[in-house]
Protein backbone atom coordinates (compact mmCIF):
# COMPACT_ATOMS: atom_id res chain seq x y z
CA UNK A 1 77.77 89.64 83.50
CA UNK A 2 81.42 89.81 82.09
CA UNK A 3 81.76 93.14 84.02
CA UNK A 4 80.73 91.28 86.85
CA UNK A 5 83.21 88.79 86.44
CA UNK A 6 86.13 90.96 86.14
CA UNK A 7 85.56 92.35 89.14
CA UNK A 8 85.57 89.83 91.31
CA UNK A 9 88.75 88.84 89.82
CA UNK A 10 90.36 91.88 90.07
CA UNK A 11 89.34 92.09 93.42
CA UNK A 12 91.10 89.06 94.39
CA UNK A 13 94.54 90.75 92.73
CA UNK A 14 94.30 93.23 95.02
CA UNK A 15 94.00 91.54 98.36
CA UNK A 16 96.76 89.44 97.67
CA UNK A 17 100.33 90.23 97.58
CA UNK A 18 101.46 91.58 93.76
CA UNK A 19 103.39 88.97 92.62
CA UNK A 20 99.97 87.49 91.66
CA UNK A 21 100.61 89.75 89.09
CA UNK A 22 103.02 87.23 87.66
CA UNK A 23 100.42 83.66 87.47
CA UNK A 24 98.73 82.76 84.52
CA UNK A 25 95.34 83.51 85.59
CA UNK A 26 95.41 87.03 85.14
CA UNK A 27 97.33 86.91 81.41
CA UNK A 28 94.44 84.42 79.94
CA UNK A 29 91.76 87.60 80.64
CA UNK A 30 91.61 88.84 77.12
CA UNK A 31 92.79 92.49 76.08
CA UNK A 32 93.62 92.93 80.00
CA UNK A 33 95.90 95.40 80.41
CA UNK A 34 97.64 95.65 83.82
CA UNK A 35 100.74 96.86 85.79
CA UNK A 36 102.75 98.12 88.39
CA UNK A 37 104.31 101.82 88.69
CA UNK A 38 107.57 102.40 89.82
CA UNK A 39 106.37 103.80 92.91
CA UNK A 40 103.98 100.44 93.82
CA UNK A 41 100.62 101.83 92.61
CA UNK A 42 98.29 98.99 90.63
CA UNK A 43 96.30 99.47 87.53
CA UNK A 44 93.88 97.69 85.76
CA UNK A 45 92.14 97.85 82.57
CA UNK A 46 89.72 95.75 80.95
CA UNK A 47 87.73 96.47 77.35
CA UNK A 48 84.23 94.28 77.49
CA UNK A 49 82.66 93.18 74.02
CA UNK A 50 78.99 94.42 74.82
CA UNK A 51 78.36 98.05 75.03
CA UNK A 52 77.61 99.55 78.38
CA UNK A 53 76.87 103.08 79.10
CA UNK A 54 78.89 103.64 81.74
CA UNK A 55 82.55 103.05 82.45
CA UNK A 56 83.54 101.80 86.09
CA UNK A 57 86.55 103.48 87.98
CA UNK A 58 87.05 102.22 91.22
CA UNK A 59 90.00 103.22 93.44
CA UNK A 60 90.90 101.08 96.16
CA UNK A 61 93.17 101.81 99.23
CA UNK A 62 94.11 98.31 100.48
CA UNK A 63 93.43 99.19 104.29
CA UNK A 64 90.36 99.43 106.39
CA UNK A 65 89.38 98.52 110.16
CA UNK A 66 92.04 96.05 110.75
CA UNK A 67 94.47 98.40 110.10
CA UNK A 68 93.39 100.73 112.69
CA UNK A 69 95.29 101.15 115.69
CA UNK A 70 93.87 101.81 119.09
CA UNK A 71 93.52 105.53 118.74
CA UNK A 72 91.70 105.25 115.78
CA UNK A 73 88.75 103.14 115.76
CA UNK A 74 86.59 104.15 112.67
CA UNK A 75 88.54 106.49 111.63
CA UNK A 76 89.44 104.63 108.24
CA UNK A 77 85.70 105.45 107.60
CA UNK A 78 85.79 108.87 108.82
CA UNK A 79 88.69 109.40 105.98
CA UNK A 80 86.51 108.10 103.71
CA UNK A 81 83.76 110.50 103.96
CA UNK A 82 86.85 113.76 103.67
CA UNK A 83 86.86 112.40 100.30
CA UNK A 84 83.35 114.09 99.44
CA UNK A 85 84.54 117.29 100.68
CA UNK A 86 86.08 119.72 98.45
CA UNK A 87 89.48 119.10 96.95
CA UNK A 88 91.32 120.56 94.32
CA UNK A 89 89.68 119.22 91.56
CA UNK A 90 86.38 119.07 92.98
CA UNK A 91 85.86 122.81 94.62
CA UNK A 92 82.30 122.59 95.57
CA UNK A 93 82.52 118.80 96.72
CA UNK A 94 82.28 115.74 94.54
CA UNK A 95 78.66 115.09 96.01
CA UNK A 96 77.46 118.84 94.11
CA UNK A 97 74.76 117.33 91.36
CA UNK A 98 75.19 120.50 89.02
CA UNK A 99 78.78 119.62 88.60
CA UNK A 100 78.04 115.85 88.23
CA UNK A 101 75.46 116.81 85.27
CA UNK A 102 77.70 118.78 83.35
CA UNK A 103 79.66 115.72 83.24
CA UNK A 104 76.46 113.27 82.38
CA UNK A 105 76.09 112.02 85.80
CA UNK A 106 74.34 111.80 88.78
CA UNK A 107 74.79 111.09 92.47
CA UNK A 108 74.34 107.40 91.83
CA UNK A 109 77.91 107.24 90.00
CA UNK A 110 80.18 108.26 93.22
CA UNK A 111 80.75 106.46 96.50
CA UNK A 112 82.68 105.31 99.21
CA UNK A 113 82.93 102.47 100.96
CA UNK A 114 85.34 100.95 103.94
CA UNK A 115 85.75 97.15 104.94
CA UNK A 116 88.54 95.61 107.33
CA UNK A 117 90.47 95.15 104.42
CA UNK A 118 90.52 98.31 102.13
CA UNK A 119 88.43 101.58 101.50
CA UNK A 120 86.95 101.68 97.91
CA UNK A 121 86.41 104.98 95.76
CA UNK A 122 83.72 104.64 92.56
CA UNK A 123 83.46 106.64 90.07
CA UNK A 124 81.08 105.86 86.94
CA UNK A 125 81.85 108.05 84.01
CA UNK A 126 79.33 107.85 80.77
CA UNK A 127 81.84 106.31 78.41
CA UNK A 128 83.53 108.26 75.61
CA UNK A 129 83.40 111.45 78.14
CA UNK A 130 87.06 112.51 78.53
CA UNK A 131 86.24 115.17 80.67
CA UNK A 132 84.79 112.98 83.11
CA UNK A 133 86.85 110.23 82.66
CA UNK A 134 89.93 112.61 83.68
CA UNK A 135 87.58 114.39 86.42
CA UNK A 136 87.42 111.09 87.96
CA UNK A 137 91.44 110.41 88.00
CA UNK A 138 92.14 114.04 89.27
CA UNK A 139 89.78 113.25 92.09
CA UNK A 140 91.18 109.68 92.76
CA UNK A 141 94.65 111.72 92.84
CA UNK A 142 93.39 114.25 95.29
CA UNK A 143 92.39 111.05 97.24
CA UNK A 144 95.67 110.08 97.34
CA UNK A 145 97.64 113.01 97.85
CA UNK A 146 95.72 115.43 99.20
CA UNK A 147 92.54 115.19 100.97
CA UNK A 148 91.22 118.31 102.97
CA UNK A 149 92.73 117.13 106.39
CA UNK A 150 91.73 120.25 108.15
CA UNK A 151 90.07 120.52 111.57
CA UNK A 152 86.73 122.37 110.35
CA UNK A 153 86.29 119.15 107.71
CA UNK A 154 86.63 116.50 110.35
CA UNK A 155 84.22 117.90 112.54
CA UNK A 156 81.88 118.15 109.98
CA UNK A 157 81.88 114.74 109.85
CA UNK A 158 81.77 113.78 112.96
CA UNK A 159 77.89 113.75 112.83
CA UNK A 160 77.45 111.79 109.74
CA UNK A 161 80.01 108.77 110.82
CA UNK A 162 77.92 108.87 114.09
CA UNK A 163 74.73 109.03 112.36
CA UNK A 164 75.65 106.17 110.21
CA UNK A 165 76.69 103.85 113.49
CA UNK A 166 73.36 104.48 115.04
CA UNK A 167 70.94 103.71 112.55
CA UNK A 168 72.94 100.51 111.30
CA UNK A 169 72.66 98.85 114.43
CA UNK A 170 69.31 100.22 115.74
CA UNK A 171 67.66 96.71 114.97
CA UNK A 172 70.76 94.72 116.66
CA UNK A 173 72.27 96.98 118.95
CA UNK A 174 73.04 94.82 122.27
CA UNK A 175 74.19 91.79 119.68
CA UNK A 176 76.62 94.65 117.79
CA UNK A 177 78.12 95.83 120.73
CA UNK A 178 78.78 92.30 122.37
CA UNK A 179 80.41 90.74 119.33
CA UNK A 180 82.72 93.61 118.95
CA UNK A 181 83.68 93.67 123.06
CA UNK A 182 84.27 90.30 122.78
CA UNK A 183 86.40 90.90 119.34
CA UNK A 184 88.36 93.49 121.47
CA UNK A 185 89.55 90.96 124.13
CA UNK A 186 91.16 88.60 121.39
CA UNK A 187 92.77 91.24 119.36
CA UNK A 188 94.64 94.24 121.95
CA UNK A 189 94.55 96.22 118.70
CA UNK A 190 91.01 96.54 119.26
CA UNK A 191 88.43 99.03 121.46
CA UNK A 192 84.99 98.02 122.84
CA UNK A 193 82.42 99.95 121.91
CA UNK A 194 80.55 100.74 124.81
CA UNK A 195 82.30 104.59 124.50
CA UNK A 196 82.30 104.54 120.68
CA UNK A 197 79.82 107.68 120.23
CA UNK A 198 81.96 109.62 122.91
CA UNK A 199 85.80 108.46 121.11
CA UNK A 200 84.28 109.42 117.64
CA UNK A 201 83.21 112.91 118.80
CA UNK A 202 86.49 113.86 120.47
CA UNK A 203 88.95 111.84 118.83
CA UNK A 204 92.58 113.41 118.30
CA UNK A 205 92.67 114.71 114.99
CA UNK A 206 96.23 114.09 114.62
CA UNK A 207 95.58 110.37 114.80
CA UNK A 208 93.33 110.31 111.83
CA UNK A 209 95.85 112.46 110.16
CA UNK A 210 98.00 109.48 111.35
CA UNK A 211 96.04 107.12 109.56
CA UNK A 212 96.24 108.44 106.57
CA UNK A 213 100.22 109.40 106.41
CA UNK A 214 100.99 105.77 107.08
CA UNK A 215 98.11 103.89 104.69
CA UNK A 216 97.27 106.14 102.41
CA UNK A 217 100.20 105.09 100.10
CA UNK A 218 101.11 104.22 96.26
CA UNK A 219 102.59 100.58 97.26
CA UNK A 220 98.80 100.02 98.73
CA UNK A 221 96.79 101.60 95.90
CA UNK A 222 94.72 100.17 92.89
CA UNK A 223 92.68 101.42 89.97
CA UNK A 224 90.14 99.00 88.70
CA UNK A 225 89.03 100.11 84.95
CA UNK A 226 86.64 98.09 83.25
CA UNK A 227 83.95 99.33 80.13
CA UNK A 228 84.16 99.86 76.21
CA UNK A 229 87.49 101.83 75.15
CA UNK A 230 88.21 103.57 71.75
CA UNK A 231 91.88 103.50 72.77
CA UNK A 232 92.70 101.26 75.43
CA UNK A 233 96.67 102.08 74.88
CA UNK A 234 95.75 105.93 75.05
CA UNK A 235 93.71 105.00 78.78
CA UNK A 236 96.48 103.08 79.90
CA UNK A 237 98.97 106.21 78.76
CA UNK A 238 96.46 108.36 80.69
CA UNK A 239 96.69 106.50 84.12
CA UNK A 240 100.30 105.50 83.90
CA UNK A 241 101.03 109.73 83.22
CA UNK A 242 98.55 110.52 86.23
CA UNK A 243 99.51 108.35 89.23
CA UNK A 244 103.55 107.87 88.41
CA UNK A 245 104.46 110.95 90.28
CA UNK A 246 102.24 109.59 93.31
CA UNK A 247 105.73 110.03 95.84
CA UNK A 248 106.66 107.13 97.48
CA UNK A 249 106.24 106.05 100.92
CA UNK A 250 109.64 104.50 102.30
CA UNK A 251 109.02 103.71 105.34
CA UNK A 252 107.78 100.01 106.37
């Protein structure tokens, strides 16, 4: 339950601006350790009193649907998906089982997600595991710096984000696609769906590319560390040393 708790705190940091930061409601959490990198990125770390066998990483990138342009509807959720794909860190994919037992997990401890308002990475490491506590920073990293952007990837996925749209509004199709015309005509930022399954399958690849230079950024990225520590100061060390050379975005 305190876990619990947390989190939903946390996750109301993140979604507002960072001077939040700065309000007493964060300092009275207990053995909270928080801050902000020179370059913008946002950590979090919190030690709970009862044991738990896993600890949850969770790397957020504070964009999602509404921060799609025209060009590029669902294509925040396309990114997300790259992320499985092999990066430097992960060479065979971050979804391959045999490397997530060597590490004490299973497929159950990774996902994605994507909202209107930010794309979440999780990563649930068996605690007191360094390895896999620093397997799931270097892949948050490759997240943010270098995801495999390539032509050959995106296709690939191309099936599975269409796959995904189908069968989650089999039930409520004609209701789905109504709400989100209508949606469309209040917001110009917006497509109707009605040619969703034809834009996702030959979409410019250069626009998600696009999506990613301009959100996936320090100044809009959060880690979200919460489980039983040995040495919190020696976590904190760990995450400070991994994301500070994260290279800033200056443009607006």
């Amino acid at each position: 339950m305190a876990i619990k708790k947390c989190w939903l705190y946390f996750m109301a940091c993140l979604l507002i601006h960072p001077l939040v930061l700065a309000q007493e409601g964060i300092e009275k959490i207990d053995g909270l350790r928080y801050g902000t990198l020179t370059n913008g990125f946002q950590y979090f770390i919190k030690n709970v009193d009862e044991p738990v066998a896993k600890t949850k990483m969770q790397f957020y990138i504070k964009a999602g649907f509404d921060h799609e342009d025209s060009l590029q509807q669902q294509l925040s959720h396309l990114i997300e998906h790259l992320a499985f794909k092999p990066t430097e860190h992960t060479p065979t994919s971050m979804k391959d089982e045999v490397f997530l037992a060597r590490l004490g997990m299973n497929i159950r401890d990774i996902g994605g997600s994507t909202s209107n308002l930010h794309t979440r990475y999780k990563f649930h490491a068996p605690k007191y595991h360094p390895k896999a506590f620093e397997t799931g920073l270097d892949w948050f990293k490759d997240i943010a710096m270098q995801l495999p952007l390539t032509s050959e990837h995106i296709n690939l996925e191309k099936g599975a984000v269409r796959q995904e749209f189908i069968s989650g509004i089999q039930d409520h199709k004609d209701f789905f696609i109504t709400e989100k015309n209508l949606t469309a005509q209040l917001f110009p930022f917006r497509k109707p769906y009605d040619q969703f399954l034809d834009h996702i399958q030959n979409f410019s690849h250069n626009d998600l590319r696009r999506f990613y230079h301009d959100w996936y950024r320090p100044d809009l990225m959060a880690i979200i560390v919460v489980g039983n520590f040995k040495d919190i100061q020696e976590t904190e060390k760990m995450i400070r040393s991994k994301f500070k050379d994260l290279p800033s975005n200056q443009e607006p």
